[in-house]
C-alpha atoms as a PDB file:
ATOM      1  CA  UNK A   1     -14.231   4.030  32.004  1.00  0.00           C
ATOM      2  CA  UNK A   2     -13.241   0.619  30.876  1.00  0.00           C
ATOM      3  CA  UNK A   3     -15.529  -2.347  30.148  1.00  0.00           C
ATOM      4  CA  UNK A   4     -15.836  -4.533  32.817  1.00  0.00           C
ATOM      5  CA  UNK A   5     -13.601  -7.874  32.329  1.00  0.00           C
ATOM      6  CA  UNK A   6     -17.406  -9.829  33.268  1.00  0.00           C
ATOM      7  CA  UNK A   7     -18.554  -8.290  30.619  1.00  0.00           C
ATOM      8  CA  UNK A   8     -15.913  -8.407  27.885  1.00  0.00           C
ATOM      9  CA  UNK A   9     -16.060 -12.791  28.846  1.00  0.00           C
ATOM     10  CA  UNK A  10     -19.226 -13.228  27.676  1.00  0.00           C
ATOM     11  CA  UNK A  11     -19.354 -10.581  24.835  1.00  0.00           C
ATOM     12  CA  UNK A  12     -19.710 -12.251  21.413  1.00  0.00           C
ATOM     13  CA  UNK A  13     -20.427 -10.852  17.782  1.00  0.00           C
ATOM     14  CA  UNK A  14     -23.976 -10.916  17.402  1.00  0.00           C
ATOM     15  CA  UNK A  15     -23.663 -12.550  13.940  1.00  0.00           C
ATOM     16  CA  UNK A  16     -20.635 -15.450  14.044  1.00  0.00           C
ATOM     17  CA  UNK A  17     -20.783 -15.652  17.507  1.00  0.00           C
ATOM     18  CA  UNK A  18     -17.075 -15.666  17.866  1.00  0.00           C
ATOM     19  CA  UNK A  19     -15.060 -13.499  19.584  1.00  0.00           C
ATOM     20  CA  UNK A  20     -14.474  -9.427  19.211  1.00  0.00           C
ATOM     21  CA  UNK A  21     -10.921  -7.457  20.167  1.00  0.00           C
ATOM     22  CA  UNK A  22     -11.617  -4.575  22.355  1.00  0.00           C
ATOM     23  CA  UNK A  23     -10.104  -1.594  21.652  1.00  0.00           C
ATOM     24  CA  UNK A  24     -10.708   0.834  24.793  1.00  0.00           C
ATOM     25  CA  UNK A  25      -9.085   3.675  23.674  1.00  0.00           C
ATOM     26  CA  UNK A  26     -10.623   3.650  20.299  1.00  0.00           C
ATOM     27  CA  UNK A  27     -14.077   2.564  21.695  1.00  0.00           C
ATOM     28  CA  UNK A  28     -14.494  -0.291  19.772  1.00  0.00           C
ATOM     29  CA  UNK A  29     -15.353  -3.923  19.672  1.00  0.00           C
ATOM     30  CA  UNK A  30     -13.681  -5.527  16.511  1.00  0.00           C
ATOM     31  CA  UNK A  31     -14.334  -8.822  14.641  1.00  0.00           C
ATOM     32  CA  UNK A  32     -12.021  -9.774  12.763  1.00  0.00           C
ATOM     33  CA  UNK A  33     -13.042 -12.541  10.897  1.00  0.00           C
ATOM     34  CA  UNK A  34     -15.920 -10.060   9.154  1.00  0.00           C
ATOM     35  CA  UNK A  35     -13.926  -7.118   9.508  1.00  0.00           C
ATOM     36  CA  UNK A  36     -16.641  -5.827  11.485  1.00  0.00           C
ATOM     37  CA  UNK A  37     -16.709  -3.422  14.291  1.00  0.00           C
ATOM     38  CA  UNK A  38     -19.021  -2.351  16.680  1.00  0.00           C
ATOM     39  CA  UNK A  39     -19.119   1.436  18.608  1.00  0.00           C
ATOM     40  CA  UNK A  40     -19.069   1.829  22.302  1.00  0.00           C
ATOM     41  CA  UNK A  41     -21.171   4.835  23.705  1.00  0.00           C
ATOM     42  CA  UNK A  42     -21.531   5.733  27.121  1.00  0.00           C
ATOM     43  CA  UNK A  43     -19.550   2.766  27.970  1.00  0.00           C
ATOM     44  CA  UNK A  44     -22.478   0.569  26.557  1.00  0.00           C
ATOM     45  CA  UNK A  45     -21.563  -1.848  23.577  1.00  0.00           C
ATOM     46  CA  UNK A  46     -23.806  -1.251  20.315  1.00  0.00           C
ATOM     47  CA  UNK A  47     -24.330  -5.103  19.658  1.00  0.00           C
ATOM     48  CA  UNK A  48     -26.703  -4.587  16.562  1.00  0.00           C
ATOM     49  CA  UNK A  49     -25.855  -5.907  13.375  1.00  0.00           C
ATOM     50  CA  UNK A  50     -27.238  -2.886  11.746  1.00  0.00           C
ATOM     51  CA  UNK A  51     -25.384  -0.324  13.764  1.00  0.00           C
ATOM     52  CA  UNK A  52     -21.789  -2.115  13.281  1.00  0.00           C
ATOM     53  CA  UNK A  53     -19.087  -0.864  11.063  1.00  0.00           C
ATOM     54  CA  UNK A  54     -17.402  -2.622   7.970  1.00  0.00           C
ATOM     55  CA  UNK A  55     -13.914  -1.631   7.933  1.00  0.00           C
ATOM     56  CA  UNK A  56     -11.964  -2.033   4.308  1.00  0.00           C
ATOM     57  CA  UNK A  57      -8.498  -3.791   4.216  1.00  0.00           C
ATOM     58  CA  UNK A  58      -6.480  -0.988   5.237  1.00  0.00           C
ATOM     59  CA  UNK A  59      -8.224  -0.035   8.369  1.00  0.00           C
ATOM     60  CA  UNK A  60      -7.987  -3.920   9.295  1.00  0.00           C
ATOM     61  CA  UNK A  61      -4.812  -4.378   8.852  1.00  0.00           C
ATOM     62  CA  UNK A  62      -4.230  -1.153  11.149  1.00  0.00           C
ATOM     63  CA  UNK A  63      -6.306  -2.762  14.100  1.00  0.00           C
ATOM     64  CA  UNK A  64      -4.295  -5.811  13.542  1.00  0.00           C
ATOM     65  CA  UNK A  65      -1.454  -4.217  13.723  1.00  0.00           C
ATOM     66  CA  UNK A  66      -2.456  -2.207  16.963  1.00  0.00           C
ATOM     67  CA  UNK A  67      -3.794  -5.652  18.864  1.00  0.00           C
ATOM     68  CA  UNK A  68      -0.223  -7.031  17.802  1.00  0.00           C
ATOM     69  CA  UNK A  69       1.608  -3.833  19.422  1.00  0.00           C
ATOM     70  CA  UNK A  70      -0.954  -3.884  22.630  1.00  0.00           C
ATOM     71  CA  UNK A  71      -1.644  -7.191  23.029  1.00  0.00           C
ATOM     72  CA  UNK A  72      -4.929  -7.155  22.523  1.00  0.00           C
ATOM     73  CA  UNK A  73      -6.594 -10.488  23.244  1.00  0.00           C
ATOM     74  CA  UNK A  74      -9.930 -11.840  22.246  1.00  0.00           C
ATOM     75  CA  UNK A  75     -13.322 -11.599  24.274  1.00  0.00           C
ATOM     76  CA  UNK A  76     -12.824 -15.154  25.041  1.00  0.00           C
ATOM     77  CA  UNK A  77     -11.145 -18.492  23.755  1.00  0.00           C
ATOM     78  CA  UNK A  78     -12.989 -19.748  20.667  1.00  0.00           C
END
């Protein structure tokens, strides 16, 4: 089950406050800017700084590449 779109407009990353990418079928929430990303379980987001993920440079540049290919657009308009 997908996050619903109510819910993906007001989602923000809990430390810049800017806007994640959502990858569904990976089950993540992805900032960018940090290269931070954040797990989905049961359909719930894990918003906490201390649970997120840092990604390196390759593993960026892949989830760049895959928002590129699926058009993966941010939370909401910065």
């Amino acid at each position: 089950m997908a996050l619903a779109q109510q819910l993906l407009d007001i989602l923000a990353c809990p430390d810049d406050k800017g806007p994640l990418l959502y990858f569904e079928t990976e089950g993540w929430l992805y900032n960018p800017r940090l290269q931070r990303r954040y797990r989905i379980e049961d359909d719930i987001p894990i918003m906490l700084i201390d649970e997120s993920e840092q990604v390196d440079d390759a593993e960026h540049d892949r989830l760049m590449a895959l928002a590129a290919e699926r058009s993966i657009q941010p939370t909401f308009d910065a």
